[in-house]
Protein backbone atom coordinates (compact mmCIF):
# COMPACT_ATOMS: atom_id res chain seq x y z
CA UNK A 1 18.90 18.76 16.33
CA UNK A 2 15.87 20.34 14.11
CA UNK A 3 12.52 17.34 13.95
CA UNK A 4 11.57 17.92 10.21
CA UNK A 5 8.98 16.64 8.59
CA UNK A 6 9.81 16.75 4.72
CA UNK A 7 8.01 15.35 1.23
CA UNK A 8 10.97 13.78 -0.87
CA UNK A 9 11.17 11.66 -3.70
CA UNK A 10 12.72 8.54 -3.07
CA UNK A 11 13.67 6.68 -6.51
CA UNK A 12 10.66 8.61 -8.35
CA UNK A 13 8.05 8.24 -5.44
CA UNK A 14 6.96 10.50 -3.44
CA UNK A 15 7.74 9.96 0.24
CA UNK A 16 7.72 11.45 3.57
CA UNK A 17 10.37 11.32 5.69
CA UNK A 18 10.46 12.25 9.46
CA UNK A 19 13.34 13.10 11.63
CA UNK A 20 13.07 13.31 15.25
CA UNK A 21 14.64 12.57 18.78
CA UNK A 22 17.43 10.96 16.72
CA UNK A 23 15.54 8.91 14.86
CA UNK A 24 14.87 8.40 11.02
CA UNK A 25 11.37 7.09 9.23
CA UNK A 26 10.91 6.96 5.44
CA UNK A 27 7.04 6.44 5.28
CA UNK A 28 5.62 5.78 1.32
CA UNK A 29 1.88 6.51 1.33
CA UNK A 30 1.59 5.15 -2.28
CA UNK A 31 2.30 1.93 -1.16
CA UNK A 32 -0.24 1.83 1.43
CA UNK A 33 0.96 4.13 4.21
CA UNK A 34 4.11 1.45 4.44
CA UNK A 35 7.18 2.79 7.37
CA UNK A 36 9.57 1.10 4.98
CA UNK A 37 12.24 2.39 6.90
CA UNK A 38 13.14 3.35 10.98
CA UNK A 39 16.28 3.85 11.98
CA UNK A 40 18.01 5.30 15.11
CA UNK A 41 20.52 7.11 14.15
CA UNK A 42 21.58 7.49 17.13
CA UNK A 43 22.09 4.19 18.33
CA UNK A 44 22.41 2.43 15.18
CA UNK A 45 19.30 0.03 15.11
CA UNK A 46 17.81 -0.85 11.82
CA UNK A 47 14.25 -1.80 12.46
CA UNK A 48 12.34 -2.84 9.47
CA UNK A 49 13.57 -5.12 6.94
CA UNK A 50 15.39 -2.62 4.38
CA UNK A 51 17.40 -3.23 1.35
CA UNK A 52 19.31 0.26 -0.18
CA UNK A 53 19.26 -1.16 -3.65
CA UNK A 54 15.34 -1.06 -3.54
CA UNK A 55 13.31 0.77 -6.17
CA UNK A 56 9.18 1.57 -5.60
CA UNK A 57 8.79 -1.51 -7.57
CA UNK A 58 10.54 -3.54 -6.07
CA UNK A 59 8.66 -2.94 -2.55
CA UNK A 60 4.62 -2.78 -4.66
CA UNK A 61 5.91 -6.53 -5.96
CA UNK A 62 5.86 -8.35 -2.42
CA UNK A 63 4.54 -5.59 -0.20
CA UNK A 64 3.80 -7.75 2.53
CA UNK A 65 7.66 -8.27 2.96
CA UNK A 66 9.02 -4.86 3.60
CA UNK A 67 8.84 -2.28 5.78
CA UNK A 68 5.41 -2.01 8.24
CA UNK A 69 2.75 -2.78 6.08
CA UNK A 70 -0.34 -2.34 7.39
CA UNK A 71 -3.17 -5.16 6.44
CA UNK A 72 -7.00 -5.08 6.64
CA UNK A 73 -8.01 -8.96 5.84
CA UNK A 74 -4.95 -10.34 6.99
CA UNK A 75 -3.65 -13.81 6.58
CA UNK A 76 -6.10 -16.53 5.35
CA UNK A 77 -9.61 -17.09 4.98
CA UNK A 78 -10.94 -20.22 3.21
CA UNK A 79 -11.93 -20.52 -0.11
CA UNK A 80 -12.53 -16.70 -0.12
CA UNK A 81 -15.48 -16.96 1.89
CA UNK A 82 -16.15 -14.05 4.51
CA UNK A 83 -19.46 -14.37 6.54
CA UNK A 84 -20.80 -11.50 8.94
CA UNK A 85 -24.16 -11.53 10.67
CA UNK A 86 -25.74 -10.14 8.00
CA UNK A 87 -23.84 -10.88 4.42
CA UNK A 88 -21.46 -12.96 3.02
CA UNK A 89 -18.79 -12.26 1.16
CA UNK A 90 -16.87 -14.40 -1.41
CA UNK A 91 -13.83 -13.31 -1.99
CA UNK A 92 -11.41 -13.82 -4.86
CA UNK A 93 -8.93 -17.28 -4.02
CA UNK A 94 -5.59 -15.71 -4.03
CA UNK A 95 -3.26 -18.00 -2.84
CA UNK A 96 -3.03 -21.27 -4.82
CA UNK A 97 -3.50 -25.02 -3.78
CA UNK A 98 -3.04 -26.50 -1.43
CA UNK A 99 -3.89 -23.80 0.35
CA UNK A 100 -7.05 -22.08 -1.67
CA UNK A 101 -7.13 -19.48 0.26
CA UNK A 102 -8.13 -15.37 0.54
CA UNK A 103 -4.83 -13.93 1.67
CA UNK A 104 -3.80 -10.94 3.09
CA UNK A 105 -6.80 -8.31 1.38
CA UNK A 106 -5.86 -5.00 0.05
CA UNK A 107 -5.19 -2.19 1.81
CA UNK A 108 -1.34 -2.45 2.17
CA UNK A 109 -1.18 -1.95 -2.07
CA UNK A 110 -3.45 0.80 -2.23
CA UNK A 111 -1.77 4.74 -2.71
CA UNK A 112 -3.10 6.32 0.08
CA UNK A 113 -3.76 10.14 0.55
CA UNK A 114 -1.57 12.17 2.83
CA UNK A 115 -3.56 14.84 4.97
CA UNK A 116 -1.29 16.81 6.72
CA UNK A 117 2.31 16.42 7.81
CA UNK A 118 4.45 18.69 10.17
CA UNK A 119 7.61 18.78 13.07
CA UNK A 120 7.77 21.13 16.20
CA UNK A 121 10.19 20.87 19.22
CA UNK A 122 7.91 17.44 20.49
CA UNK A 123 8.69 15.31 16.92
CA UNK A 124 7.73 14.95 13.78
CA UNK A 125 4.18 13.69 12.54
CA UNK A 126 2.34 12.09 9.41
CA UNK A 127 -1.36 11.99 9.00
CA UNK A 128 -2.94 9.58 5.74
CA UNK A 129 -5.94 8.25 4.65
CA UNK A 130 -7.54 5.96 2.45
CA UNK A 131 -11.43 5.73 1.22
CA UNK A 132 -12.65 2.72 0.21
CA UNK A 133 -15.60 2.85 -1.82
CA UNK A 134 -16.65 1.70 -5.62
CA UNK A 135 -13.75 3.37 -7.09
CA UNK A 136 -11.34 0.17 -5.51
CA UNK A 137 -11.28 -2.95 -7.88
CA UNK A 138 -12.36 -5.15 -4.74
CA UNK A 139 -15.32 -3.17 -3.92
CA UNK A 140 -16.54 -5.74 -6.39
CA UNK A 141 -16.30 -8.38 -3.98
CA UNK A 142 -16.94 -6.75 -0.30
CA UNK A 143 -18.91 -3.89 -1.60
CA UNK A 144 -19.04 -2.34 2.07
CA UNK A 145 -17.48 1.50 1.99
CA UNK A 146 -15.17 2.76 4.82
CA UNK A 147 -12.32 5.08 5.56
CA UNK A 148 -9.11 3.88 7.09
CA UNK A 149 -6.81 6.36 8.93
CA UNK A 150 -2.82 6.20 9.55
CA UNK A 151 -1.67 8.62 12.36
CA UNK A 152 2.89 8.72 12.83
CA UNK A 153 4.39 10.25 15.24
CA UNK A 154 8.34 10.03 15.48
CA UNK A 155 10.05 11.37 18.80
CA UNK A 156 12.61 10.88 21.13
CA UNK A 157 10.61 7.81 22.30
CA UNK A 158 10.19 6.30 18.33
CA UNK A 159 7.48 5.51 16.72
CA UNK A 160 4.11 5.57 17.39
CA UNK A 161 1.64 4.96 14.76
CA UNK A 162 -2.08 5.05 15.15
CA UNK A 163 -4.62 3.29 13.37
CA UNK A 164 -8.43 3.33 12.95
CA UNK A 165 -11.07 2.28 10.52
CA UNK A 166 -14.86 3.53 10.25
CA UNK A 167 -17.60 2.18 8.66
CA UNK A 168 -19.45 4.24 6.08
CA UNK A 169 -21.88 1.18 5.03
CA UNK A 170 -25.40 0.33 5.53
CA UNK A 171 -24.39 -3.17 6.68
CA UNK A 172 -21.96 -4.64 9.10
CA UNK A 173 -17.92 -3.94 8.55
CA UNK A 174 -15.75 -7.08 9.68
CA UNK A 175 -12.55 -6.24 11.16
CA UNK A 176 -9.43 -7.75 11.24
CA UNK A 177 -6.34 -6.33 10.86
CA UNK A 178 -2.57 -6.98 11.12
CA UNK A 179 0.98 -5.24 10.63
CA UNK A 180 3.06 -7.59 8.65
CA UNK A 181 5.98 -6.34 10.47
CA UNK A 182 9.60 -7.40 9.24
CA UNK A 183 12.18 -6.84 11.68
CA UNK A 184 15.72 -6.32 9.93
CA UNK A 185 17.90 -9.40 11.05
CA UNK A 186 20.51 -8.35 12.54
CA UNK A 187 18.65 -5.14 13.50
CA UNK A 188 21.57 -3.65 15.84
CA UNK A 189 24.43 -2.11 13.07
CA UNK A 190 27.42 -4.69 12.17
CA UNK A 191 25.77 -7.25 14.72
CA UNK A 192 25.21 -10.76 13.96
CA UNK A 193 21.90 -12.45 13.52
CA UNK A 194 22.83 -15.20 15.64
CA UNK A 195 22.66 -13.22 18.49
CA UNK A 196 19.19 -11.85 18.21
CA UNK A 197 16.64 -13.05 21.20
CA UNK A 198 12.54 -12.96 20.90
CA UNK A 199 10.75 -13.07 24.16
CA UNK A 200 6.89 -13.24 22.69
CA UNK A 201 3.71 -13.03 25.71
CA UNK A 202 2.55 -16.20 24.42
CA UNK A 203 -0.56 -17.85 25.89
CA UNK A 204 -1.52 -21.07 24.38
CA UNK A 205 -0.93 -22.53 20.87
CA UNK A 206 -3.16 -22.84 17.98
CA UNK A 207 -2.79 -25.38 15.51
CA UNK A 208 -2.41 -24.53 12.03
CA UNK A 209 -3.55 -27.33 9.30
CA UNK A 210 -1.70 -27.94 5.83
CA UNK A 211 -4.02 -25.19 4.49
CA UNK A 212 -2.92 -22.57 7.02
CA UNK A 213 -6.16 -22.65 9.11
CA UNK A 214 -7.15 -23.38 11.97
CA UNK A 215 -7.73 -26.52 13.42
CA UNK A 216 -9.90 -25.52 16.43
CA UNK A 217 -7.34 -27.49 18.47
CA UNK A 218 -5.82 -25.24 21.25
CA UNK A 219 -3.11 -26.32 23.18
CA UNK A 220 -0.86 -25.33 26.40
CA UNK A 221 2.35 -24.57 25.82
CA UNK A 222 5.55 -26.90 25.22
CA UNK A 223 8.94 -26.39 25.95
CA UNK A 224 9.30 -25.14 22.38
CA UNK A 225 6.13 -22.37 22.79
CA UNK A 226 7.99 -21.58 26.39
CA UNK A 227 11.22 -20.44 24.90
CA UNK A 228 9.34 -17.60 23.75
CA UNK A 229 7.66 -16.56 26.43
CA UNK A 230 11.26 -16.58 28.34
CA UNK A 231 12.78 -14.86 25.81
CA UNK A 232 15.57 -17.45 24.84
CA UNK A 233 14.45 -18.16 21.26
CA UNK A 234 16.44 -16.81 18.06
CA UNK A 235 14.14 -15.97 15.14
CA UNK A 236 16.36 -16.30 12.80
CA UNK A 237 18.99 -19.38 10.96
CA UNK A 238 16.01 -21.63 11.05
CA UNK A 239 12.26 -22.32 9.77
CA UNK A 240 9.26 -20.19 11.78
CA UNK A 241 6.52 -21.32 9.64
CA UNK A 242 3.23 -19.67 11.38
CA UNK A 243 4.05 -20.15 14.72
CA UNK A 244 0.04 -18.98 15.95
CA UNK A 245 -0.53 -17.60 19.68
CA UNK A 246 -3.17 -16.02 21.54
CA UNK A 247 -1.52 -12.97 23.52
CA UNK A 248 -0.74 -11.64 26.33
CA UNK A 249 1.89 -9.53 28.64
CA UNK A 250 5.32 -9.40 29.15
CA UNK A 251 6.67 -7.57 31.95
CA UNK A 252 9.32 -4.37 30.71
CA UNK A 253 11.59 -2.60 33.44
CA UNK A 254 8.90 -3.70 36.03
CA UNK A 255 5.67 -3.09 34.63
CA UNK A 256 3.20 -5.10 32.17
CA UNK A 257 4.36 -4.96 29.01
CA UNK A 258 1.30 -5.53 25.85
CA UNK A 259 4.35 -6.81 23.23
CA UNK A 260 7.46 -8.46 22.14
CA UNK A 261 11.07 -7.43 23.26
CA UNK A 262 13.73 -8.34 20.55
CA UNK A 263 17.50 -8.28 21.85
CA UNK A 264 20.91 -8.48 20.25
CA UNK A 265 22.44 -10.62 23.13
CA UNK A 266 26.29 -9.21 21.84
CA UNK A 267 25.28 -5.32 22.46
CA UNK A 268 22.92 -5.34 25.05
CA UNK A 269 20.59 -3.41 22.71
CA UNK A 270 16.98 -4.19 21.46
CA UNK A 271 13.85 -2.91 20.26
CA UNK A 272 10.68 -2.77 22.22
CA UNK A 273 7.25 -3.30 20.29
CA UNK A 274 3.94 -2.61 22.08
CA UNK A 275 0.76 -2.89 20.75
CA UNK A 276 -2.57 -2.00 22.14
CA UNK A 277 -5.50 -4.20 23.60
CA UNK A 278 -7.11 -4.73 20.80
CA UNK A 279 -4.48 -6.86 19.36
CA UNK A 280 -5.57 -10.35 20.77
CA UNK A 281 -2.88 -12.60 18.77
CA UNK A 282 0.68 -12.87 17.32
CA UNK A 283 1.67 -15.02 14.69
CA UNK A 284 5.43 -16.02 13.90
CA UNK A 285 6.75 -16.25 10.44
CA UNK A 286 10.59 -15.84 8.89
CA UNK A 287 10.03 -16.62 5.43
CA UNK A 288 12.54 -19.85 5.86
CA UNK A 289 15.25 -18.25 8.18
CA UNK A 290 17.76 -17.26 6.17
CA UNK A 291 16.60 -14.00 3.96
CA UNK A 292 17.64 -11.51 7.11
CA UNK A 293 14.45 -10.98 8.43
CA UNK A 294 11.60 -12.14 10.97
CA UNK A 295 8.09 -11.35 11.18
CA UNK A 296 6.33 -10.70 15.07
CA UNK A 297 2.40 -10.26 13.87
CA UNK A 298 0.19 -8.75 15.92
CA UNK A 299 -3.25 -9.43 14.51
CA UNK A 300 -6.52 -8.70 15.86
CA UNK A 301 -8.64 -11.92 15.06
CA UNK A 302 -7.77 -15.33 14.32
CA UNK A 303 -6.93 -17.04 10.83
CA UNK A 304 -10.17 -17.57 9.23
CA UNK A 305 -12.13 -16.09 12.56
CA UNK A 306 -15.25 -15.35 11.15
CA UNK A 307 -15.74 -18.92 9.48
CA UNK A 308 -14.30 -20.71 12.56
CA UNK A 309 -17.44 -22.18 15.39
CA UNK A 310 -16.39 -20.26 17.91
CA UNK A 311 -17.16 -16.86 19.64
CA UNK A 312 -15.92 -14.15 18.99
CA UNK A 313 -14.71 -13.26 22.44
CA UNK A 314 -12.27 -16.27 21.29
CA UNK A 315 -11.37 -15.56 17.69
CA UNK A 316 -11.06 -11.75 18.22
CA UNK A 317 -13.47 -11.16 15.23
CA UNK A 318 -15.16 -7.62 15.12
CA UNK A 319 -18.12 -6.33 13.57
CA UNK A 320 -18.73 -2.21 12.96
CA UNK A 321 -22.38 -0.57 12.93
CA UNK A 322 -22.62 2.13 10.98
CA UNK A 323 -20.50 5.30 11.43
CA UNK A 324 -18.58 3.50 14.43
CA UNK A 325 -14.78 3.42 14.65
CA UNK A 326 -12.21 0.79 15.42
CA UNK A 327 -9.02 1.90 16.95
CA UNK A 328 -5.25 0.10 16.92
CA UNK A 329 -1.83 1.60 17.95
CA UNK A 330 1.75 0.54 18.25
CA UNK A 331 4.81 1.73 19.52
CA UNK A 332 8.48 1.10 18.21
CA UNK A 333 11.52 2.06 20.42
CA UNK A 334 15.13 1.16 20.78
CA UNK A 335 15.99 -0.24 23.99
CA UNK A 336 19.47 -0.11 26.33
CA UNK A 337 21.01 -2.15 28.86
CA UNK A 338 19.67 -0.82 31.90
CA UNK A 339 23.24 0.52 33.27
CA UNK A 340 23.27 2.58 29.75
């Protein structure tokens, strides 16, 4: 089978769809570089939260619940206020009380450019980019310019999807970032949802207040946190409200694993989701339980991180000089029983 790499217009936006090593992605760099679909076709696993009926709209309305969206400023920070070591930053309170919170930032919304996109024998590929400078309405607010770049590469062994970000300011660039990543429940075709398994490389626990934020309280884990880590929790047909962990490794056909392993218990079939060092957390979230999805967050800092009194080796938060970079990449694959 050809890998193509082909501009389409999906419902009246243009989109770029990749084909490779039996796999399918539909990637829509208007709405912020966002895999809004990945399928193996091959296999039949649905990996992203996806909905046929969708139009453009519906997707820009609640972007953070679709697809792979890709946020810089994720999750809270309180009252909109965003210190560095050499500004502060208030930004605008965008999630109502009780929670008065900054949530979530910008960059997932915003139509992104695409630079180049092509397919040889190896896979299929998408490069994008997005400058931030006065031209964005929140440059009013963290007037800091930068560039953010989106690397895809779809193969016979999935997705792999590159990240950086590079500071074109005079002053300090905080980073955090976070893929809001909604995995399709049931994600194996015709399966049940009752039958999915999470195994998370969870740490210890952070407490979460009625706000969202931190506490500062960190505790071992419970039997609860433990039924991640053994990979006998189901994501799904009950509340994960911000379940907040500091990460670590699993261990995949025999070698360290930096991710989460999802698994339809019924098929034997999964999906493996690494993530690179720099990801120092995942959060848990399924919007309730029952709307056929689940959320495993990698993020780089901690809620709130560069408010909280802590160091940074411990809330993950990241400052950029001038002209430096800050790299991130995952990696999405199906996995088999091992007798497959």
């Amino acid at each position: 089978m050809k890998n193509t790499a082909t501009k389409i217009n999906w419902k009246g936006m243009e989109c770029i769809q990749l084909c490779a090593g039996g796999y399918t992605a539909l990637i829509a760099p208007g709405i912020g570089s966002n895999v809004l679909r990945l399928h193996d076709d091959a296999n039949g696993v649905e990996f992203f939260r996806w909905d046929e009926n969708n139009t453009p709209e519906d997707i820009k309305q609640s972007a953070e619940v679709w697809g792979l969206p890709t946020l810089y400023l994720p999750n809270r920070f309180a009252d909109g206020v965003l210190k560095t070591s050499d500004a502060a930053y208030q930004l605008p309170v965008n999630e109502a009380a009780p929670f008065h919170n900054h949530i979530h930032g910008f960059l997932h919304k915003r139509e992104h450019n695409v630079v180049a996109y092509s397919a040889n024998e190896e896979g299929a590929w998408l490069r994008t980019s997005y400058v931030y400078n006065e031209e964005d309405p929140f440059f009013q607010y963290m007037p800091l310019r930068f560039t953010a770049d989106f690397f895809f590469v779809l193969s016979e062994y999935g997705l792999e999807y590159k990240f950086s970000i590079t500071n074109q300011s005079p002053k300090k660039l905080p980073v955090s970032v976070a893929t809001h990543t909604t995995i399709s429940a049931p994600f194996v075709d015709g399966a049940r949802e009752e039958d999915i398994r999470l195994q998370v490389p969870v740490v210890e626990k952070w407490t979460l207040n009625e706000r969202c934020l931190p506490t500062g309280e960190i505790l071992p884990l419970n039997d609860y946190d433990k039924a991640y880590l053994n990979g006998t929790t189901c994501p799904v047909k009950r509340i994960v409200d911000n379940d907040m962990y500091t990460a670590g490794k699993l261990t995949y056909r025999g070698k360290p694993f930096r991710g989460v392993l999802m698994t339809d218990t019924a098929s034997g079939k999964g999906i493996g989701y690494e993530v690179s060092d720099g990801y120092h957390f995942w959060i848990l979230w399924n919007d309730r339980g029952e709307k056929h999805y689940f959320c495993p967050e990698p993020m780089t800092a901690m809620i709130d991180a560069p408010n909280l009194d802590m160091p940074a080796e411990k809330t993950g938060f990241t400052e950029l000089s001038t002209g430096a970079t800050f790299y991130l990449a995952q990696h999405f694959f199906t996995t088999l029983p091992e007798e497959a």
